[in-house]
Protein backbone atom coordinates (compact mmCIF):
# COMPACT_ATOMS: atom_id res chain seq x y z
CA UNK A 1 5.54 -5.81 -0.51
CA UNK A 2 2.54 -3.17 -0.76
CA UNK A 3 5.47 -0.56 -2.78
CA UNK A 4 6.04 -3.44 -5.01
CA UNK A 5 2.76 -4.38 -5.78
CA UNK A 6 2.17 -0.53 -5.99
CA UNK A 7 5.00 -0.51 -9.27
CA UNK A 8 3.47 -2.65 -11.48
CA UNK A 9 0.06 -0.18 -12.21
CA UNK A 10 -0.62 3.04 -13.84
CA UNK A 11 -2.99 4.33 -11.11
CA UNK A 12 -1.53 6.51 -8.61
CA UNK A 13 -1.67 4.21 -5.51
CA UNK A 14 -1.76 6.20 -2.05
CA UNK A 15 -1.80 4.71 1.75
CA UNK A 16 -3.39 6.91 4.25
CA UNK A 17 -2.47 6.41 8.49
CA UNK A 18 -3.56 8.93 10.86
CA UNK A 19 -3.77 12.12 8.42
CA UNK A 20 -0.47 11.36 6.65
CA UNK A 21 -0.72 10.37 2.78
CA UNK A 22 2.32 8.01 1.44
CA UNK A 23 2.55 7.74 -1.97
CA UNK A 24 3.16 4.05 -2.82
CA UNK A 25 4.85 4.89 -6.59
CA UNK A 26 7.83 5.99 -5.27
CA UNK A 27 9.95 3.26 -4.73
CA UNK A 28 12.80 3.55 -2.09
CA UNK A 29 11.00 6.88 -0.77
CA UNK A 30 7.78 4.96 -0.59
CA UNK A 31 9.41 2.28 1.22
CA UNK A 32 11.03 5.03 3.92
CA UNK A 33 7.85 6.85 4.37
CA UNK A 34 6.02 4.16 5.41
CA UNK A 35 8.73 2.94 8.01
CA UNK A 36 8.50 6.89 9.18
CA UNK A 37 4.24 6.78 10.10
CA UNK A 38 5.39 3.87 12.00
CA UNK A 39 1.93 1.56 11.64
CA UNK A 40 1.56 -1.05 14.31
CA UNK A 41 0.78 -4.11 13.47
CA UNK A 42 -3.27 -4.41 13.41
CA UNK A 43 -3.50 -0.91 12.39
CA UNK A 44 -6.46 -0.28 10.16
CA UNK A 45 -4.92 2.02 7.08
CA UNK A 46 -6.68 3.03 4.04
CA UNK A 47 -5.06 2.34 0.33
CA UNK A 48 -6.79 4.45 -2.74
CA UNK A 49 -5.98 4.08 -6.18
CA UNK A 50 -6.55 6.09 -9.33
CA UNK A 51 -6.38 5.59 -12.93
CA UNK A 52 -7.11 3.16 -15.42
CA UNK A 53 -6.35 -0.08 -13.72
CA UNK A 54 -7.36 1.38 -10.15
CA UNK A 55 -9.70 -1.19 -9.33
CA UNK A 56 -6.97 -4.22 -10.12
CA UNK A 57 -4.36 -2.98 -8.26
CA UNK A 58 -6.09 -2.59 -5.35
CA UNK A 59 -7.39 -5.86 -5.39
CA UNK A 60 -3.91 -6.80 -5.86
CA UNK A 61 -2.34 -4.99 -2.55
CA UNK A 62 -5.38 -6.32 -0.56
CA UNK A 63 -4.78 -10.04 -1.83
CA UNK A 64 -0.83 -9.39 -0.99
CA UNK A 65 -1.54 -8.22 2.09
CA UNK A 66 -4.19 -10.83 3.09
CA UNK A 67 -1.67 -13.42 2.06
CA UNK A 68 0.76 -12.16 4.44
CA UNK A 69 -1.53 -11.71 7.26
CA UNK A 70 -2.10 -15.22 7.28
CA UNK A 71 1.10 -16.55 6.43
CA UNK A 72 2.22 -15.31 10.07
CA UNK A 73 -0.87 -17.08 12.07
């Protein structure tokens, strides 16, 4: 979901988890990083973006993953 959402912009979209940067532009590598920093659910991550639509596509990738946070409750 978050690599997806990450595709559609310009901006260079990165998640950070315990000192280890993933950058969310890279598709299937994007999607094997993040399975390799192992988050645990409740984890508190931080998602940066930048470039000319930054500020969209975050507010994307939080709505996504707000959506799917309570989807499961």
């Amino acid at each position: 979901m978050i690599v997806s959402d990450a595709s559609k912009f310009k901006s260079t979209i990165s998640l950070q988890y315990k000192g280890v940067s993933v950058n969310l532009k890279n598709s299937l590598k994007s999607i094997m990083n993040l399975m390799s920093i192992r988050i645990k659910p409740g984890a508190n991550v931080e998602i940066t973006a930048n470039g000319c639509d930054e500020h969209y596509s975050l507010q994307t990738i939080e709505n996504s993953l707000s959506n799917a946070t309570i989807s499961k409750l």
